[in-house]
N, C-alpha and C. Protein backbone atom coordinates (compact mmCIF):
# COMPACT_ATOMS: atom_id res chain seq x y z
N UNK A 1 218.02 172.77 34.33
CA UNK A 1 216.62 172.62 34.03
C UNK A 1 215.99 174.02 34.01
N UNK A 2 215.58 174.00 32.71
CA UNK A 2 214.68 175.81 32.77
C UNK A 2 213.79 175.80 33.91
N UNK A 3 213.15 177.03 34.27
CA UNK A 3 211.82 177.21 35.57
C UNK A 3 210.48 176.23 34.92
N UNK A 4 210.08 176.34 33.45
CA UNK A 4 209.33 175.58 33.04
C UNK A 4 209.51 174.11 33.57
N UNK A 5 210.12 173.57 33.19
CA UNK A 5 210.72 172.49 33.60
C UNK A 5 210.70 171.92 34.68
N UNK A 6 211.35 172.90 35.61
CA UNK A 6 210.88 172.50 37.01
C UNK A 6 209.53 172.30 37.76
N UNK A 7 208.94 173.48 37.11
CA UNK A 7 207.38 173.43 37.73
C UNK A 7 206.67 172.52 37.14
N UNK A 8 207.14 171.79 36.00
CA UNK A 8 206.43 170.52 34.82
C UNK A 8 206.64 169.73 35.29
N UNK A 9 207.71 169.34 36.15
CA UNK A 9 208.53 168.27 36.51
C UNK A 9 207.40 168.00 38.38
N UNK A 10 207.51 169.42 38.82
CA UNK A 10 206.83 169.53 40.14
C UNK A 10 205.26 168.76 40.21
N UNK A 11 204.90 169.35 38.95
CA UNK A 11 203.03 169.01 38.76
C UNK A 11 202.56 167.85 38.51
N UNK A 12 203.53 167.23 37.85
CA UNK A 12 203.82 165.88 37.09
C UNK A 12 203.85 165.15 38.63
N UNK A 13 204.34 165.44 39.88
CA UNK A 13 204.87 164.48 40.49
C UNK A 13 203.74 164.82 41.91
N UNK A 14 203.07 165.83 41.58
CA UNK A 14 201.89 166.19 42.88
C UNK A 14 200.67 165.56 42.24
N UNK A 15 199.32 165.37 43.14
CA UNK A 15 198.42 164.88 43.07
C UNK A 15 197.60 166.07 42.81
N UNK A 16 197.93 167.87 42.49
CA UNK A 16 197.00 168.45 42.29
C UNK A 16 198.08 169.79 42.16
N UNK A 17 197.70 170.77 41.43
CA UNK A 17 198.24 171.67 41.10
C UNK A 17 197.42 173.08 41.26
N UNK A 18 198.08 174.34 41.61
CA UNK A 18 197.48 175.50 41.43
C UNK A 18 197.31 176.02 40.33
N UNK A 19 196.34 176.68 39.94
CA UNK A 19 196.11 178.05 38.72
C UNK A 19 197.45 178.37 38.14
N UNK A 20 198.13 178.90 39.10
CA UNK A 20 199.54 180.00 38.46
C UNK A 20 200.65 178.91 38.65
N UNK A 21 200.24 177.69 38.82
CA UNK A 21 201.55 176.83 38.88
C UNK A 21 201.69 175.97 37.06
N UNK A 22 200.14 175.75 37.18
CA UNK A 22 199.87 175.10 35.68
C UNK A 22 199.51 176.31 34.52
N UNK A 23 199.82 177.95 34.38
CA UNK A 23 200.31 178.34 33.55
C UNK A 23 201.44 178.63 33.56
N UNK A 24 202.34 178.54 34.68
CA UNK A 24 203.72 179.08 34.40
C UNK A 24 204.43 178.15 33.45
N UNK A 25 203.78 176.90 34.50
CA UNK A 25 204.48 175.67 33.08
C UNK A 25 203.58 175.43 31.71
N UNK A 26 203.06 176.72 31.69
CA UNK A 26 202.67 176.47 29.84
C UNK A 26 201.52 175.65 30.05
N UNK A 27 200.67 175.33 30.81
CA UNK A 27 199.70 174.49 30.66
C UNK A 27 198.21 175.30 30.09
N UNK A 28 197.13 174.61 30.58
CA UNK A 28 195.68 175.44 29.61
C UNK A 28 194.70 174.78 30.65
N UNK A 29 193.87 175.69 30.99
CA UNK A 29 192.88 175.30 32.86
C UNK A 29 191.80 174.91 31.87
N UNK A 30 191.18 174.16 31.98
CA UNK A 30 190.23 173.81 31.12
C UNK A 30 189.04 172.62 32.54
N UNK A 31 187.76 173.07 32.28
CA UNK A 31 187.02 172.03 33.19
C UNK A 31 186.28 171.16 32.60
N UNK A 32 185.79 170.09 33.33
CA UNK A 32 185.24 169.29 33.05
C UNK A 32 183.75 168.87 33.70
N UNK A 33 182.75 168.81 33.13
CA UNK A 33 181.35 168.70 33.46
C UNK A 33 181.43 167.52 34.77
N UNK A 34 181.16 168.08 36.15
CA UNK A 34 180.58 167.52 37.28
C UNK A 34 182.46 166.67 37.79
N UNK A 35 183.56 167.25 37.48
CA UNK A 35 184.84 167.17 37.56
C UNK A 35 185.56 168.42 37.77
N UNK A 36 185.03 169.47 37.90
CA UNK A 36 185.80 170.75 38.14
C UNK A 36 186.78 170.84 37.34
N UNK A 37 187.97 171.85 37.35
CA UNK A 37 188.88 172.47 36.70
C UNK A 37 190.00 171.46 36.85
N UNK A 38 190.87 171.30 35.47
CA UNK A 38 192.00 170.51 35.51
C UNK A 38 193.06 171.41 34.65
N UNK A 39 194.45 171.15 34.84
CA UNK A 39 195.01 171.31 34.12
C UNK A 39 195.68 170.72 32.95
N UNK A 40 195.69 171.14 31.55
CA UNK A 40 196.12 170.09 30.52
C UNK A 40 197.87 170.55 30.50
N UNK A 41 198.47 170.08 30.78
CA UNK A 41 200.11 170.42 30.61
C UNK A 41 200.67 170.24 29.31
N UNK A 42 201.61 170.98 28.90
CA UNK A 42 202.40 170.68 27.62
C UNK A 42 202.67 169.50 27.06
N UNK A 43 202.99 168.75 27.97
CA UNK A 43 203.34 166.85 27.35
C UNK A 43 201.79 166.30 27.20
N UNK A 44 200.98 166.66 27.61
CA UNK A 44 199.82 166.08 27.11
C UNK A 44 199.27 165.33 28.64
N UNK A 45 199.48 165.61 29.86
CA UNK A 45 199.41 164.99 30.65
C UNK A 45 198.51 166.14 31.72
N UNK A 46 197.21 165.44 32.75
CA UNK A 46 196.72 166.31 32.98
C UNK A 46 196.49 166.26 34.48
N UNK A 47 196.69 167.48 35.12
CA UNK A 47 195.88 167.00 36.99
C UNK A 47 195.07 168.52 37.04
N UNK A 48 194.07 167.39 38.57
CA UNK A 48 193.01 168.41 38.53
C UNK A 48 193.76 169.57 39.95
N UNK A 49 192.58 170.91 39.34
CA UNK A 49 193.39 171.97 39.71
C UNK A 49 193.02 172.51 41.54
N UNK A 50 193.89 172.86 42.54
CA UNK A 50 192.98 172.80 43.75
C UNK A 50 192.98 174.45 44.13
């Protein structure tokens, strides 16, 4: 499993992810009005960021 992968695989399976965890796996921090910061991940799948 590439490092991507792993950390995709990691974020996918936590209830909340860091900054440098959701770009390593290629993701995009993007927020949301009165929802704070989330991450959008490569597969299209998203958690919010802590």
């Amino acid at each position: 499993m590439s490092a991507v992968g792993a950390v995709s695989a990691e974020a996918a399976s936590s209830l909340n992810i860091i900054r440098d965890d959701c770009t390593a796996a290629g993701g995009q921090i993007t927020s949301r009005p009165y929802a704070g910061y989330y991450c959008t991940l490569p597969d299209g799948t998203t958690q919010p960021i802590t």
